[in-house]
C-alpha atoms as a PDB file:
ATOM      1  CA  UNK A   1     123.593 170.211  18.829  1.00  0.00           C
ATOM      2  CA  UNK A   2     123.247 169.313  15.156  1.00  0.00           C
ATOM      3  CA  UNK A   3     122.332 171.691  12.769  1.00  0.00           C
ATOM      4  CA  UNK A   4     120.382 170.196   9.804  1.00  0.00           C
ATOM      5  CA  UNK A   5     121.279 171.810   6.674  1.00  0.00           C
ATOM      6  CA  UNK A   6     117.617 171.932   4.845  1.00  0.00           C
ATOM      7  CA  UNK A   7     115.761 173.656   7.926  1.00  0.00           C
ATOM      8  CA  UNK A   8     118.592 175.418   9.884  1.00  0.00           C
ATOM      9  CA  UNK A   9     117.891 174.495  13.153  1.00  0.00           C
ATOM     10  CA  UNK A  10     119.295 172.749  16.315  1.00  0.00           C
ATOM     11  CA  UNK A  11     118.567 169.031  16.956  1.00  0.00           C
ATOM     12  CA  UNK A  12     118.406 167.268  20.434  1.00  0.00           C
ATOM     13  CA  UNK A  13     120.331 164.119  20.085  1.00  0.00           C
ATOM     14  CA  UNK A  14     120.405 161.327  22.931  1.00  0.00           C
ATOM     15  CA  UNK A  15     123.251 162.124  25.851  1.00  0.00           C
ATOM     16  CA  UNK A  16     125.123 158.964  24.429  1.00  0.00           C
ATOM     17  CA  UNK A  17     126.233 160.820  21.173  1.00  0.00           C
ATOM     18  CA  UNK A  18     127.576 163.250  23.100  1.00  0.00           C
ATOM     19  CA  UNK A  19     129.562 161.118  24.985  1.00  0.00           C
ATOM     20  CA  UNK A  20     130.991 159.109  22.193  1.00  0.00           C
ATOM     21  CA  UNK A  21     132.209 162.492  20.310  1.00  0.00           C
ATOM     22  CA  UNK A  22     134.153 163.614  23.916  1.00  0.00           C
ATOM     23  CA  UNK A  23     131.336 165.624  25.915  1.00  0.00           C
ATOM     24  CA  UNK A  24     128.001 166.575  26.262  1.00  0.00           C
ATOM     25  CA  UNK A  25     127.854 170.226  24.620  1.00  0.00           C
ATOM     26  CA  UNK A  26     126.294 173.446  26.730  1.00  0.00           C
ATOM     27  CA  UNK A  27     122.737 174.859  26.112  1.00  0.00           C
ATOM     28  CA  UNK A  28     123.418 177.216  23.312  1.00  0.00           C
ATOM     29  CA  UNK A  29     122.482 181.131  23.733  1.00  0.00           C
ATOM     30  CA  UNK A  30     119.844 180.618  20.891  1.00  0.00           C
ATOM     31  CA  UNK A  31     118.486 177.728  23.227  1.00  0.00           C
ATOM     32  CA  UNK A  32     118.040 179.531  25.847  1.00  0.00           C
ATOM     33  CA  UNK A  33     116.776 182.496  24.138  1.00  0.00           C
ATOM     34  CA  UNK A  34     114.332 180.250  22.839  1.00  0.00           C
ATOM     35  CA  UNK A  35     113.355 178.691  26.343  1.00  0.00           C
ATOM     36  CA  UNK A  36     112.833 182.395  27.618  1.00  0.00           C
ATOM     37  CA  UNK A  37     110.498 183.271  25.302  1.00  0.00           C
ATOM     38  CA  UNK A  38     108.548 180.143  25.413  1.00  0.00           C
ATOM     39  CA  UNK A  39     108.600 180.782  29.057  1.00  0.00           C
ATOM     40  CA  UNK A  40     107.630 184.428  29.179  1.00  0.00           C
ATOM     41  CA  UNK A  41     104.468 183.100  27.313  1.00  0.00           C
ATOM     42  CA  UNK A  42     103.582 179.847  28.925  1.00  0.00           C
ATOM     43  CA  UNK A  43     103.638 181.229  32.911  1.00  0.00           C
ATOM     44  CA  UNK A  44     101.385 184.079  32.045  1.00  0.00           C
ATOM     45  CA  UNK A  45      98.863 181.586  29.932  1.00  0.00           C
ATOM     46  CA  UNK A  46      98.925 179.059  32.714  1.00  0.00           C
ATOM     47  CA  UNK A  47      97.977 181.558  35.681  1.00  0.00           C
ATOM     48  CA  UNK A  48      95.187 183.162  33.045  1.00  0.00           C
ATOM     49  CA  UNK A  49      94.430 179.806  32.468  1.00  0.00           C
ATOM     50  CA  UNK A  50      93.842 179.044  36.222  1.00  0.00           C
ATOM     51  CA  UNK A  51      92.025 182.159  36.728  1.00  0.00           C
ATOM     52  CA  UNK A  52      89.728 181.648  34.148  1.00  0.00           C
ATOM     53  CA  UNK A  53      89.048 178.086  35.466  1.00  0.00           C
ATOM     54  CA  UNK A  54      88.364 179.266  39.183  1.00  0.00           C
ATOM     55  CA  UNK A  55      85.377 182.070  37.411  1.00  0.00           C
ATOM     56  CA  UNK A  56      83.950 178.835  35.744  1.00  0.00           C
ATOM     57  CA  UNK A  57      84.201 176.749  39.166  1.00  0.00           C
ATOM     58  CA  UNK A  58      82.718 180.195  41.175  1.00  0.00           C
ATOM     59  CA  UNK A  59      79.606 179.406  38.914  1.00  0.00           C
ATOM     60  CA  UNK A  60      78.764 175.626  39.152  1.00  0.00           C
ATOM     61  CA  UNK A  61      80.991 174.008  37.248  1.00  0.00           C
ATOM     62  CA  UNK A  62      82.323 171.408  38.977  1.00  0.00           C
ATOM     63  CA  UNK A  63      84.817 170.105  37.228  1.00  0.00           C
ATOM     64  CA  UNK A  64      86.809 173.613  36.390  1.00  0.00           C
ATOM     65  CA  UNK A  65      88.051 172.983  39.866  1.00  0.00           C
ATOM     66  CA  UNK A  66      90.570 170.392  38.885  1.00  0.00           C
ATOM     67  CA  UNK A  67      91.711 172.309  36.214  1.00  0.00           C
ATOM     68  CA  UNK A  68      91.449 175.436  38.984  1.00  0.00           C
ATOM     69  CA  UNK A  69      94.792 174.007  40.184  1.00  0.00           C
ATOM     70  CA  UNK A  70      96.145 171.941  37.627  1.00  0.00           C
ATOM     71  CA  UNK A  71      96.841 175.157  35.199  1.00  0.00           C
ATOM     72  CA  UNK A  72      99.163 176.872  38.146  1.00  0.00           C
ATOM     73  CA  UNK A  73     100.762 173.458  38.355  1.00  0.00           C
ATOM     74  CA  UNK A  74     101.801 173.446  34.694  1.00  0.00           C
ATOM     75  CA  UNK A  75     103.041 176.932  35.108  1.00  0.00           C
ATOM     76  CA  UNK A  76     105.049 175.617  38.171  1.00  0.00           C
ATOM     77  CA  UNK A  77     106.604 172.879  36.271  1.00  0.00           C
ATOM     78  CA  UNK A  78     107.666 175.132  33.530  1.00  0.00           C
ATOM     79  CA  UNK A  79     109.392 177.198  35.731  1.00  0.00           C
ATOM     80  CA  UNK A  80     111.522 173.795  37.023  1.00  0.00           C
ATOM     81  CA  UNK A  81     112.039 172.646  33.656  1.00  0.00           C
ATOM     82  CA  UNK A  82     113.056 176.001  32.589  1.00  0.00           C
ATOM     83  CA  UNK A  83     115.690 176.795  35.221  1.00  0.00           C
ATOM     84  CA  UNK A  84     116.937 173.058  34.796  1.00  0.00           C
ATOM     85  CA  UNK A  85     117.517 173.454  31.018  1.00  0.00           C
ATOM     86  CA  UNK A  86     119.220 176.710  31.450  1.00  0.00           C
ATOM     87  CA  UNK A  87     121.937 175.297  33.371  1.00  0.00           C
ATOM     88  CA  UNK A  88     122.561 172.878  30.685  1.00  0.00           C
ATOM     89  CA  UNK A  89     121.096 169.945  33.086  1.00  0.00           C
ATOM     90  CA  UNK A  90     119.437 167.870  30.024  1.00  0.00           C
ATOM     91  CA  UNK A  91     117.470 164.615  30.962  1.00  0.00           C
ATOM     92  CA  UNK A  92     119.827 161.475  30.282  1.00  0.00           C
ATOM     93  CA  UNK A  93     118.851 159.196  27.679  1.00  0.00           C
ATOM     94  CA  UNK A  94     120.743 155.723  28.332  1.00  0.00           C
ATOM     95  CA  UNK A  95     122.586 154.241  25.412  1.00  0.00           C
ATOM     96  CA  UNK A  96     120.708 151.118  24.328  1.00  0.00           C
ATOM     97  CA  UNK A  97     122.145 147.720  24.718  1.00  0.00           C
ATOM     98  CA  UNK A  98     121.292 146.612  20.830  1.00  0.00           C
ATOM     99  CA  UNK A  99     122.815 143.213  21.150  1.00  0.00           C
ATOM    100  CA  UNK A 100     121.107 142.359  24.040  1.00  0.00           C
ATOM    101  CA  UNK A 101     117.742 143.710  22.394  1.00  0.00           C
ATOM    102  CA  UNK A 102     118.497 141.116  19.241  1.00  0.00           C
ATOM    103  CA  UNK A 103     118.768 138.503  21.806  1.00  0.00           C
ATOM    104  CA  UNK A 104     115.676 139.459  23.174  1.00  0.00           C
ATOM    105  CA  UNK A 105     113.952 139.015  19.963  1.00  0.00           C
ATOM    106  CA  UNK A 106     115.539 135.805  18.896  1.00  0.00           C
ATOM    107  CA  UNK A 107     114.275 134.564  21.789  1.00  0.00           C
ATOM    108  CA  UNK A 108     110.725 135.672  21.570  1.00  0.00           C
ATOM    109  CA  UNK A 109     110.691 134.460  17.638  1.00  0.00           C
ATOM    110  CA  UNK A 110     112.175 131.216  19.073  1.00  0.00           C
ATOM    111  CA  UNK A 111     109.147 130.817  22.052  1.00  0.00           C
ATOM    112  CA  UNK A 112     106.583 131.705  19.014  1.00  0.00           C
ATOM    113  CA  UNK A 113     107.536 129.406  16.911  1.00  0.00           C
ATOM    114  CA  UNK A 114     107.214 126.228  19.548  1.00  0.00           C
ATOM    115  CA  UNK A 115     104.010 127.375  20.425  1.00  0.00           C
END
């Protein structure tokens, strides 16, 4: 994780950069201090959330049902997304092919400019 100098705070760069300085780096203990706290809040807000939706659905309102379920659901994927950062398992971003993207373009310019 990069620090930048003017705000003093981690960066997320893609996998790649890892890679190409010798190794993905582990989730940092301010990281996951960071994802703890966010996820002591979040849970709590989504099943209040979903509570507060089922009152509104008790009294008519149709659509609060959706959201009646969808709030727990949110909570649930926090919980995943928490336990998966935690172990350091960050989503792969995959290095782009840039000369093969130039190609790409050359070739679209080169279709343009026959039509």
């Amino acid at each position: 994780m990069a620090k930048n100098s003017s705000h003093d705070f981690e960066t997320n760069e893609p996998a790649w950069i890892h890679e190409e300085a010798g190794g993905e780096k582990p989730v940092s203990d301010k990281a996951k201090k960071w994802l703890t706290v966010g996820m002591v809040l979040a849970v709590p807000f989504c099943m209040w959330a979903g509570w507060f939706e089922f009152g509104r659905a008790q009294h008519g309102n149709w659509r609060a049902w959706v959201y009646t379920f969808e709030w727990p659901f949110f909570g649930a994927i926090a919980i995943y997304l928490w336990r998966r950062l935690l172990k350091g398992d960050m989503p792969k971003i995959p290095r782009p092919d840039l000369d093969a993207l130039a190609r790409e373009a050359d070739e679209k310019e080169g279709n343009k400019e026959k039509n």
